[in-house]
N, C-alpha and C. Protein backbone atom coordinates (compact mmCIF):
# COMPACT_ATOMS: atom_id res chain seq x y z
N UNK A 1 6.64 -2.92 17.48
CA UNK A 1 6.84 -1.81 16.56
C UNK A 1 5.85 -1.93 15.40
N UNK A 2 5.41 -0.94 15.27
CA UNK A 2 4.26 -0.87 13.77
C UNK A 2 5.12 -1.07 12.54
N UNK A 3 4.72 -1.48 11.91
CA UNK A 3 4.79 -1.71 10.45
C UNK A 3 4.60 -0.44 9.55
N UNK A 4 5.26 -0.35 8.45
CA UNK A 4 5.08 1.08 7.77
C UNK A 4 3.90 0.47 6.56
N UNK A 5 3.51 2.01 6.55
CA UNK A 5 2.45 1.73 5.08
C UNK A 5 3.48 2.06 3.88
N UNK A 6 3.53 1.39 2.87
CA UNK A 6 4.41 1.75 1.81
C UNK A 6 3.69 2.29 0.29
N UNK A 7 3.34 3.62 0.07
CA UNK A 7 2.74 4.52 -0.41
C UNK A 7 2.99 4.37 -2.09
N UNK A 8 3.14 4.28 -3.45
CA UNK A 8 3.77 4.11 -4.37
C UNK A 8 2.71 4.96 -5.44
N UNK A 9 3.11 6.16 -5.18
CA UNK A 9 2.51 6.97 -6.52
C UNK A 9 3.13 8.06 -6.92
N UNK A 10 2.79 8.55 -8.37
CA UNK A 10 4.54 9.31 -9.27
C UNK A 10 3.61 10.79 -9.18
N UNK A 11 2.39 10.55 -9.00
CA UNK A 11 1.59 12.01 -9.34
C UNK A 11 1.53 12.92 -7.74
N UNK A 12 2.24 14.07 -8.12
CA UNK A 12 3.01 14.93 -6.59
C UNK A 12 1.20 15.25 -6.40
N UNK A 13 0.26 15.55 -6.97
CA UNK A 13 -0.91 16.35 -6.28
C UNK A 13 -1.61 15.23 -5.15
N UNK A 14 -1.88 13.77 -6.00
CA UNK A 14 -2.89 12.85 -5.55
C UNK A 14 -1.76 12.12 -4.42
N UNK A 15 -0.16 12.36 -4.10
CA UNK A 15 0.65 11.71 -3.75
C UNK A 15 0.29 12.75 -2.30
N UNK A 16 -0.16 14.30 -2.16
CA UNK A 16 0.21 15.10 -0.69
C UNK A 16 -1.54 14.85 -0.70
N UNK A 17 -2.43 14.61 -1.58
CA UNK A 17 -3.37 13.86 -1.08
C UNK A 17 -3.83 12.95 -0.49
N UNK A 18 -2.93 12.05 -0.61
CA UNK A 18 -3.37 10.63 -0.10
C UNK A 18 -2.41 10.76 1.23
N UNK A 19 -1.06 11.22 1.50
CA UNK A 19 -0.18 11.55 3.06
C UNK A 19 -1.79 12.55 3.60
N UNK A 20 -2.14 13.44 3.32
CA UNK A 20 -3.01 14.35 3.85
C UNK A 20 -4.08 13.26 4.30
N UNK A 21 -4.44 12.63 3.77
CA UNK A 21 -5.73 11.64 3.96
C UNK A 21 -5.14 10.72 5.36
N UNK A 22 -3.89 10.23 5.19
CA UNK A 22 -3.29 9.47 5.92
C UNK A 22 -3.04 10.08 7.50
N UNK A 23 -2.79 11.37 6.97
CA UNK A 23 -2.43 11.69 8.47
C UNK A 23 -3.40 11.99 9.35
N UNK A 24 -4.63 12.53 8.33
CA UNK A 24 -6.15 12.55 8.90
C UNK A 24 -6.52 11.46 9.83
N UNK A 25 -6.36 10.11 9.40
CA UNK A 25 -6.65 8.90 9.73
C UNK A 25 -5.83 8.87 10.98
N UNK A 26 -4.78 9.89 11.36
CA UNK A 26 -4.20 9.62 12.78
C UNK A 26 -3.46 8.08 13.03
N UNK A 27 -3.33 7.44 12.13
CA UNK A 27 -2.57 6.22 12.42
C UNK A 27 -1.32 6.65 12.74
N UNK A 28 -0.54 5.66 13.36
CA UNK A 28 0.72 5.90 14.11
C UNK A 28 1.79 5.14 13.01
N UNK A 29 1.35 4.34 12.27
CA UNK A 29 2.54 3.75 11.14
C UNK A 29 3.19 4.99 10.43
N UNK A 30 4.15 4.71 9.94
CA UNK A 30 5.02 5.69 9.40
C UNK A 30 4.56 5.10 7.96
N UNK A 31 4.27 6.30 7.18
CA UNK A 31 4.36 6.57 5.55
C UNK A 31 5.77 6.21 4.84
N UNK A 32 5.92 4.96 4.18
CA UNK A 32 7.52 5.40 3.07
C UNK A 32 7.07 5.31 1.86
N UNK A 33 7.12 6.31 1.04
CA UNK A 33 6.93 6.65 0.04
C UNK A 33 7.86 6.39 -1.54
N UNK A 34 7.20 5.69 -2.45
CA UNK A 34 8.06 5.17 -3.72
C UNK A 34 7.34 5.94 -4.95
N UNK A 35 8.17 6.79 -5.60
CA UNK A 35 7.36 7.70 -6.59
C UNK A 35 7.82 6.96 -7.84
N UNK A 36 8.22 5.27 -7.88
CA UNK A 36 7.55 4.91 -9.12
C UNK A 36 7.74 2.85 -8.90
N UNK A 37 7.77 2.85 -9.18
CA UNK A 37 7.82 1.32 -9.99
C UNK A 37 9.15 0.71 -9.37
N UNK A 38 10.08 1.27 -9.81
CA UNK A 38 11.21 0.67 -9.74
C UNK A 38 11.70 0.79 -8.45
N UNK A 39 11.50 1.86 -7.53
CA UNK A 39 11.61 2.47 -6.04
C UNK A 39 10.94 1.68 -5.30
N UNK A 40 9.51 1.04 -5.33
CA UNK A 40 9.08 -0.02 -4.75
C UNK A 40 9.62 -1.30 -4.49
N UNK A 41 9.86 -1.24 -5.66
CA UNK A 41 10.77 -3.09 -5.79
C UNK A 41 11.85 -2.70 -4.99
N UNK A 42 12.85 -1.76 -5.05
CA UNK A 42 14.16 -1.33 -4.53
C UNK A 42 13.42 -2.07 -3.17
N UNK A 43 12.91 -0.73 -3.06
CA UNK A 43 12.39 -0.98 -0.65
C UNK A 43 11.68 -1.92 -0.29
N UNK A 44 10.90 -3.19 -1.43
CA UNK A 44 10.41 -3.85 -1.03
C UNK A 44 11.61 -5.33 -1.04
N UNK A 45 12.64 -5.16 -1.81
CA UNK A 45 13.92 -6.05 -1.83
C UNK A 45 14.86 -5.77 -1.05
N UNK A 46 14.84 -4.91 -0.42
CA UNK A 46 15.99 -3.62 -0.05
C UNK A 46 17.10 -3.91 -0.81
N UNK A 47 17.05 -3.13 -2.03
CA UNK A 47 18.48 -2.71 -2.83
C UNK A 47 18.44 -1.51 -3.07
N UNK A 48 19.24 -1.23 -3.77
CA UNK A 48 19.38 0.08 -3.86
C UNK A 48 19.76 1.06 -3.25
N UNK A 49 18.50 2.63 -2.84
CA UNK A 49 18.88 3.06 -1.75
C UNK A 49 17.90 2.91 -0.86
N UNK A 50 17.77 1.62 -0.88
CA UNK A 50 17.25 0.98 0.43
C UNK A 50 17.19 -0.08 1.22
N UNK A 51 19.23 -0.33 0.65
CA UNK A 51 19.38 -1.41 0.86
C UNK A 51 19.99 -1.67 2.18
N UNK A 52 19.80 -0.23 2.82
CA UNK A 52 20.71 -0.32 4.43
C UNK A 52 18.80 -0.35 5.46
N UNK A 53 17.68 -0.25 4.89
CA UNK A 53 16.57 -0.05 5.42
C UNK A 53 16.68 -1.67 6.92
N UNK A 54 15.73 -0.94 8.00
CA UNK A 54 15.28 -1.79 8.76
C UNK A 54 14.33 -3.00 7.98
N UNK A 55 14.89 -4.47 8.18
CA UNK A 55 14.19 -5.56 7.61
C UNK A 55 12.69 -5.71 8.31
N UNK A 56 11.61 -5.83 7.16
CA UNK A 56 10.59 -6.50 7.56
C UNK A 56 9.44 -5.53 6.16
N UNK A 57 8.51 -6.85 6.13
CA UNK A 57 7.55 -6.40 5.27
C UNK A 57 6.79 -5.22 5.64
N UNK A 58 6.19 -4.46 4.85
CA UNK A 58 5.30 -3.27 5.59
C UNK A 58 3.68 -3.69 5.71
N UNK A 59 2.82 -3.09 6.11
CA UNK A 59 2.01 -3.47 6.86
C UNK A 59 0.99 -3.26 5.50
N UNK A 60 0.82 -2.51 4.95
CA UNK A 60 0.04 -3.05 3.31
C UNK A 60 0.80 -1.70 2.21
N UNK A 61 0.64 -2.52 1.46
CA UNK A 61 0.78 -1.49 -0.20
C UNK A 61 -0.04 -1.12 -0.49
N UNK A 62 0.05 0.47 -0.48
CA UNK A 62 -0.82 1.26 -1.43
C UNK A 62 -0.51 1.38 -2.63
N UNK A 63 -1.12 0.91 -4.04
CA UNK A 63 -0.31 0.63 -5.03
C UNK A 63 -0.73 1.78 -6.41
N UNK A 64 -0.68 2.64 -6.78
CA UNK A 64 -0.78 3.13 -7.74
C UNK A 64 -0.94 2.18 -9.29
N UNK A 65 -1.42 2.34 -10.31
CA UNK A 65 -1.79 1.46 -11.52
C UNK A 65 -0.37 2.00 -11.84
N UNK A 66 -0.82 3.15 -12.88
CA UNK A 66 0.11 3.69 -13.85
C UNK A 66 1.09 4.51 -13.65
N UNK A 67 2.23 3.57 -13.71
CA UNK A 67 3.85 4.31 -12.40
C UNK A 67 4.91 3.78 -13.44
N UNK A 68 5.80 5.17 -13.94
CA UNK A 68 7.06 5.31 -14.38
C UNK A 68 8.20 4.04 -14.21
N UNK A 69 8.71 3.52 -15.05
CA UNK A 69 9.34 2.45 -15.10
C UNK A 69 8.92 1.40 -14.96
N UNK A 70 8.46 0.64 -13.65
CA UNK A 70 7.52 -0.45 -13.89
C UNK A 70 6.11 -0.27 -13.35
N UNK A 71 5.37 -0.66 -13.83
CA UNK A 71 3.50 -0.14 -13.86
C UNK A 71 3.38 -0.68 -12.61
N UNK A 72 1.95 -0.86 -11.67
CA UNK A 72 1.72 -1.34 -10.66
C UNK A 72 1.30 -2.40 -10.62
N UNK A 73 1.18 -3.20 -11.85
CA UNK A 73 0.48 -4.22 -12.13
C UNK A 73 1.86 -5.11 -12.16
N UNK A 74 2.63 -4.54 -12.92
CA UNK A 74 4.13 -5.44 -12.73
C UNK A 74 4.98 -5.66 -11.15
N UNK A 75 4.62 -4.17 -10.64
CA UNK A 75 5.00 -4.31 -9.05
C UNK A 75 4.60 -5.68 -8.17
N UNK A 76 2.43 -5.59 -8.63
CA UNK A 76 1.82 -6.44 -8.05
C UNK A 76 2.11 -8.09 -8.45
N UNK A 77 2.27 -8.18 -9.73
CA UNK A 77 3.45 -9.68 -10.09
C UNK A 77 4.55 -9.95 -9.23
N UNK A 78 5.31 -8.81 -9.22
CA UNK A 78 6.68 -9.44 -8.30
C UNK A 78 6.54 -9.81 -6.65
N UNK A 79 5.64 -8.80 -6.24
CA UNK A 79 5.38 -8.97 -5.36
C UNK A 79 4.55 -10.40 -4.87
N UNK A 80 3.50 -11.28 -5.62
CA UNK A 80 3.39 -12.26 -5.81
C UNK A 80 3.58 -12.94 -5.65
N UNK A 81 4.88 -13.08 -6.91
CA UNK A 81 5.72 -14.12 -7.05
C UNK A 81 6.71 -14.38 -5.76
N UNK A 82 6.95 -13.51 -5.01
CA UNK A 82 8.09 -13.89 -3.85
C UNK A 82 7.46 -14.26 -2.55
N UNK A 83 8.30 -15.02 -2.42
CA UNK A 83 7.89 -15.67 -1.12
C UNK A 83 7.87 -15.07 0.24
N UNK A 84 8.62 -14.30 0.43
CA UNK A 84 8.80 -13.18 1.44
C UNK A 84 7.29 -12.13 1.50
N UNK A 85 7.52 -11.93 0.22
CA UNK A 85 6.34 -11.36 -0.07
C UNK A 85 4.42 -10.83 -0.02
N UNK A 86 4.55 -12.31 -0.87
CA UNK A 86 3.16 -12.22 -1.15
C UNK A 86 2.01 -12.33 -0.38
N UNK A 87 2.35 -12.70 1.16
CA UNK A 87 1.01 -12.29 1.34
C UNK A 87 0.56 -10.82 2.22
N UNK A 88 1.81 -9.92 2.14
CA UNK A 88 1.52 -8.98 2.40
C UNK A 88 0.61 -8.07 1.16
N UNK A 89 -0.60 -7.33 2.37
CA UNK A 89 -1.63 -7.04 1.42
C UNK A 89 -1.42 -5.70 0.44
N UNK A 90 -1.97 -5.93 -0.69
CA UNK A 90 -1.95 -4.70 -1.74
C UNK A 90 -3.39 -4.75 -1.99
N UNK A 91 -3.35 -2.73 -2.05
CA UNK A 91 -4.61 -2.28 -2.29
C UNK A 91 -4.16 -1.82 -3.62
N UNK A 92 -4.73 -1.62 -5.14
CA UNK A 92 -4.54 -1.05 -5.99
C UNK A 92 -5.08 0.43 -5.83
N UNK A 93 -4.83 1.74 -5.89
CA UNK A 93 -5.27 3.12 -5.48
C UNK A 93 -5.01 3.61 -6.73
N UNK A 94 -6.31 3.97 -7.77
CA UNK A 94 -5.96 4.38 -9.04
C UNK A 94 -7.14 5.27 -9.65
N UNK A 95 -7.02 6.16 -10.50
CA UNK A 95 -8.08 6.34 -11.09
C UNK A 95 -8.46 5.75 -12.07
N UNK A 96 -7.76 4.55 -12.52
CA UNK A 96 -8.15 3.95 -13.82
C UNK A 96 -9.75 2.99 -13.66
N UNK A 97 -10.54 3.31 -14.08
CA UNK A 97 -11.90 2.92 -14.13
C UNK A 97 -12.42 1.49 -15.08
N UNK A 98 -10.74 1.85 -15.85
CA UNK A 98 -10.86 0.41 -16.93
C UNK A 98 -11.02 -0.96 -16.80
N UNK A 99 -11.99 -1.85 -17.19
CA UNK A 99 -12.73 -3.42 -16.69
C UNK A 99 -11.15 -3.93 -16.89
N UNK A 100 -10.39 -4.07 -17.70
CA UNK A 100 -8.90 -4.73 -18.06
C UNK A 100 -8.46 -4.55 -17.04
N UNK A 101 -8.16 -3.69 -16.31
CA UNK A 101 -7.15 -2.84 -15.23
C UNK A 101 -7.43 -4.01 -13.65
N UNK A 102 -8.74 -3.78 -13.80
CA UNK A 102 -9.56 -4.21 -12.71
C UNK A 102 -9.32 -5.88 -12.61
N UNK A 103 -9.86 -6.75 -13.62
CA UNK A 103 -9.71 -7.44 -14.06
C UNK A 103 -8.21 -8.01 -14.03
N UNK A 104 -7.15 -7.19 -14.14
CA UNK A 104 -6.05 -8.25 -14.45
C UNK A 104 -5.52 -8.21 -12.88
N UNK A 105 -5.70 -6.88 -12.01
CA UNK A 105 -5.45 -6.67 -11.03
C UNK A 105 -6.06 -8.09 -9.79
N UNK A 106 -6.81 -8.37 -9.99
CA UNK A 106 -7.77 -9.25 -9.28
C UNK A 106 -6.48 -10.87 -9.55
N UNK A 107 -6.49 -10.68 -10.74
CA UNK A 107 -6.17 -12.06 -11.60
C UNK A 107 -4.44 -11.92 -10.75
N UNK A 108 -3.78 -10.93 -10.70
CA UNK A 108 -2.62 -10.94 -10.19
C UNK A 108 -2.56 -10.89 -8.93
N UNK A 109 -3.75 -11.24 -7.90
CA UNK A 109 -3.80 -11.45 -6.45
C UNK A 109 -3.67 -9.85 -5.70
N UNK A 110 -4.44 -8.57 -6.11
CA UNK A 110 -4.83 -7.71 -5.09
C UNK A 110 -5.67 -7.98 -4.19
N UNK A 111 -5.49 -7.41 -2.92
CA UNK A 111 -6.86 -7.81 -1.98
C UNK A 111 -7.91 -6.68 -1.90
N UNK A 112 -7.45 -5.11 -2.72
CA UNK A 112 -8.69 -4.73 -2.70
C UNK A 112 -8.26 -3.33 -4.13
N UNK A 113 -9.59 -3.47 -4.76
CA UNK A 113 -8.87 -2.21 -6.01
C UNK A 113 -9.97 -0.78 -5.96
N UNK A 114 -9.44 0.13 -5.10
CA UNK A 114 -10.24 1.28 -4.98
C UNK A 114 -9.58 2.85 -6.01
N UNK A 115 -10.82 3.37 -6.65
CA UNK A 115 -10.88 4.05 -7.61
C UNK A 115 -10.76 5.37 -6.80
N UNK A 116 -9.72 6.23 -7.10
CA UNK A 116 -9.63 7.50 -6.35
C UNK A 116 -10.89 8.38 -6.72
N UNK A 117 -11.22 8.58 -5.83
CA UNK A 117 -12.63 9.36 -6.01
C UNK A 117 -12.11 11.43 -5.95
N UNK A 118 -12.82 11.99 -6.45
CA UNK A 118 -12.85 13.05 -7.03
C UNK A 118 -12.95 14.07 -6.30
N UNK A 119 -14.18 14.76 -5.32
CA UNK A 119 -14.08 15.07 -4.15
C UNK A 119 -13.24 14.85 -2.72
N UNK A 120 -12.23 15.59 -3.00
CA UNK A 120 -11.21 15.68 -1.69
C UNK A 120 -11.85 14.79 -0.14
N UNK A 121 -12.77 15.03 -0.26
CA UNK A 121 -13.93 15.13 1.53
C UNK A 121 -14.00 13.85 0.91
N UNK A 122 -14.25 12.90 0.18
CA UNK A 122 -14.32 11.55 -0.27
C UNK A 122 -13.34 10.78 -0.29
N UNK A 123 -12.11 11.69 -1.08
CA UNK A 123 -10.74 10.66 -0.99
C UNK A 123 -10.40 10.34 0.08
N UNK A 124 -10.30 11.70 1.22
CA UNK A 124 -9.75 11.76 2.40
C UNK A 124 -10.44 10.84 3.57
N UNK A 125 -11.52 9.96 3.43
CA UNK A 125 -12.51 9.27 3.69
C UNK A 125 -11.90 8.05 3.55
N UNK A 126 -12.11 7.69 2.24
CA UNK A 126 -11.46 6.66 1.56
C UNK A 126 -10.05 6.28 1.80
N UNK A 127 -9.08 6.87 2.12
CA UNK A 127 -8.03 6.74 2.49
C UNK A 127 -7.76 6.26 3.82
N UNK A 128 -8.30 6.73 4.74
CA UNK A 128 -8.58 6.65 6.42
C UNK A 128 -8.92 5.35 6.80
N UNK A 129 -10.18 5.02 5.31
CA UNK A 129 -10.67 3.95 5.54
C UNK A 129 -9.61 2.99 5.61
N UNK A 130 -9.05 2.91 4.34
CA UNK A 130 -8.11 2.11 4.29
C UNK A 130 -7.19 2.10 5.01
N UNK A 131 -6.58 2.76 5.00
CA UNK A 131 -5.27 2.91 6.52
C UNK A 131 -5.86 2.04 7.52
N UNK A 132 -7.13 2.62 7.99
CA UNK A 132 -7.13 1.79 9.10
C UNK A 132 -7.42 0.60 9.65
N UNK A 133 -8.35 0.06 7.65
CA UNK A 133 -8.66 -1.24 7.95
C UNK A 133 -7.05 -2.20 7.64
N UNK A 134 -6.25 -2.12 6.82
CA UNK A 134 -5.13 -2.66 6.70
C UNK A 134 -3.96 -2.63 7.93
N UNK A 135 -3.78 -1.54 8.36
CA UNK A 135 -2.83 -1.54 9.50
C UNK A 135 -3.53 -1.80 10.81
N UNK A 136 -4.67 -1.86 11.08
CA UNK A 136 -4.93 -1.91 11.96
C UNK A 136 -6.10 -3.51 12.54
N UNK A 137 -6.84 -2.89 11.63
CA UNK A 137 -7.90 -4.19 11.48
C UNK A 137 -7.89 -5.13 11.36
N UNK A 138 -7.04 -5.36 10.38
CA UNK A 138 -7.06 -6.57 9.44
C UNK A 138 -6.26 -7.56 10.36
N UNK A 139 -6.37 -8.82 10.30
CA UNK A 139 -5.49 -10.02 10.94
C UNK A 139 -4.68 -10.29 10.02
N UNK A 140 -3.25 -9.80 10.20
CA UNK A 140 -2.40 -10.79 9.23
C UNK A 140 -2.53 -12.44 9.65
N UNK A 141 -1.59 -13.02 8.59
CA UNK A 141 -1.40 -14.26 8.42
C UNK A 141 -0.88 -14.64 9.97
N UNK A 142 -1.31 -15.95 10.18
CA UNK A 142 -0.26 -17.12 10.95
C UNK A 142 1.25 -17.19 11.03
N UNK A 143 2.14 -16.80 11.78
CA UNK A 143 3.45 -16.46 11.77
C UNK A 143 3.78 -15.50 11.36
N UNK A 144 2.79 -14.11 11.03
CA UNK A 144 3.05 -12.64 10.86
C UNK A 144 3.57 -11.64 11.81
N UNK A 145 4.08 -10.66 12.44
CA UNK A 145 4.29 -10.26 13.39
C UNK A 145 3.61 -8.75 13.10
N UNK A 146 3.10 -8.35 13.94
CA UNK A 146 2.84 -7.38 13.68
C UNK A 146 2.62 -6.49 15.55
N UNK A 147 2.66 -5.33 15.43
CA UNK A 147 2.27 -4.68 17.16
C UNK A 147 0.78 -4.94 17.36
N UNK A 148 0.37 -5.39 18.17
CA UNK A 148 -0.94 -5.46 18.08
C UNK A 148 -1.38 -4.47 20.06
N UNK A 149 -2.13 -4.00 19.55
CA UNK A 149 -2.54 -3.03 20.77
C UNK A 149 -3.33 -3.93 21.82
N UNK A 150 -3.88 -3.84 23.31
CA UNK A 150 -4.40 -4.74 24.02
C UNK A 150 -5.62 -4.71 23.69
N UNK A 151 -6.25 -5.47 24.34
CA UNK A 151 -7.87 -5.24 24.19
C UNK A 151 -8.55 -4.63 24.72
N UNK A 152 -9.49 -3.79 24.23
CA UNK A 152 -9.86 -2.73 25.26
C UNK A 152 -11.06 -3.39 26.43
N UNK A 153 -11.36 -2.83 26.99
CA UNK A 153 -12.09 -3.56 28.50
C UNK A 153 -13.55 -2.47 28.16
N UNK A 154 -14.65 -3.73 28.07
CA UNK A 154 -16.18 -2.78 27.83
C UNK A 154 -16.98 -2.60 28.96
């Protein structure tokens, strides 16, 4: 079974932007979506109302910076800090351009911090990219589980 991408941004325009980008990308993971701070932690702990959710880490965080109740930078701490956790990958997805932002993001263990770009035909690029290098590409860890497709025959 695939792993879900777990989506975390409060802004509704750049939020049916980035699903639009996603679905472009044709990946087969399912989107769950957290429109702030505190909704992440919920589904990434399962409490809340997501505390009846199917167990298992999702396949990477798309992380928004600047998110209602707790920021993404505080998300990216907790997430960190737990052992269950941390080495599932977070991308920071922000427009914040700021060296601090960047900078503390790095320092709090993101594996990659991409600046939403401006042109739709760019984001939607950028997004795909990502989708597909994280869910798909990427090798998780040693004792990770993930679906992995066969190999194709050249």
């Amino acid at each position: 079974m695939l792993k879900p991408i777990l989506l975390v941004e409060d802004n509704p325009h750049d939020l049916e932007l980035t699903l639009v980008a996603l679905d472009k990308s044709q990946l087969a993971n399912e989107v769950i979506v957290a429109r702030d701070g505190q909704e992440a932690v919920d589904y990434l702990t399962s409490q809340g109302a997501w505390s009846e959710r199917v167990p298992g880490n999702p396949a990477v965080i798309l992380l928004d910076l600047k998110l209602p109740k707790i920021d993404g930078l505080e998300v990216l701490e907790m997430i960190r800090a737990s052992a269950p956790l941390k080495s599932v990958p977070v991308v920071m997805l922000t427009s914040s351009r700021e060296e601090q932002d960047l900078v503390r993001s790095y320092e709090l263990g993101v594996n990659a911090y991409v600046v939403k770009p401006v042109e739709f035909s760019e984001f939607v690029e950028a997004i795909a990219d990502l989708g597909v290098f994280w869910a798909v590409l990427n090798e998780p860890p040693p004792g990770s589980t993930r679906f992995r497709r066969p190999p194709v025959n050249e």
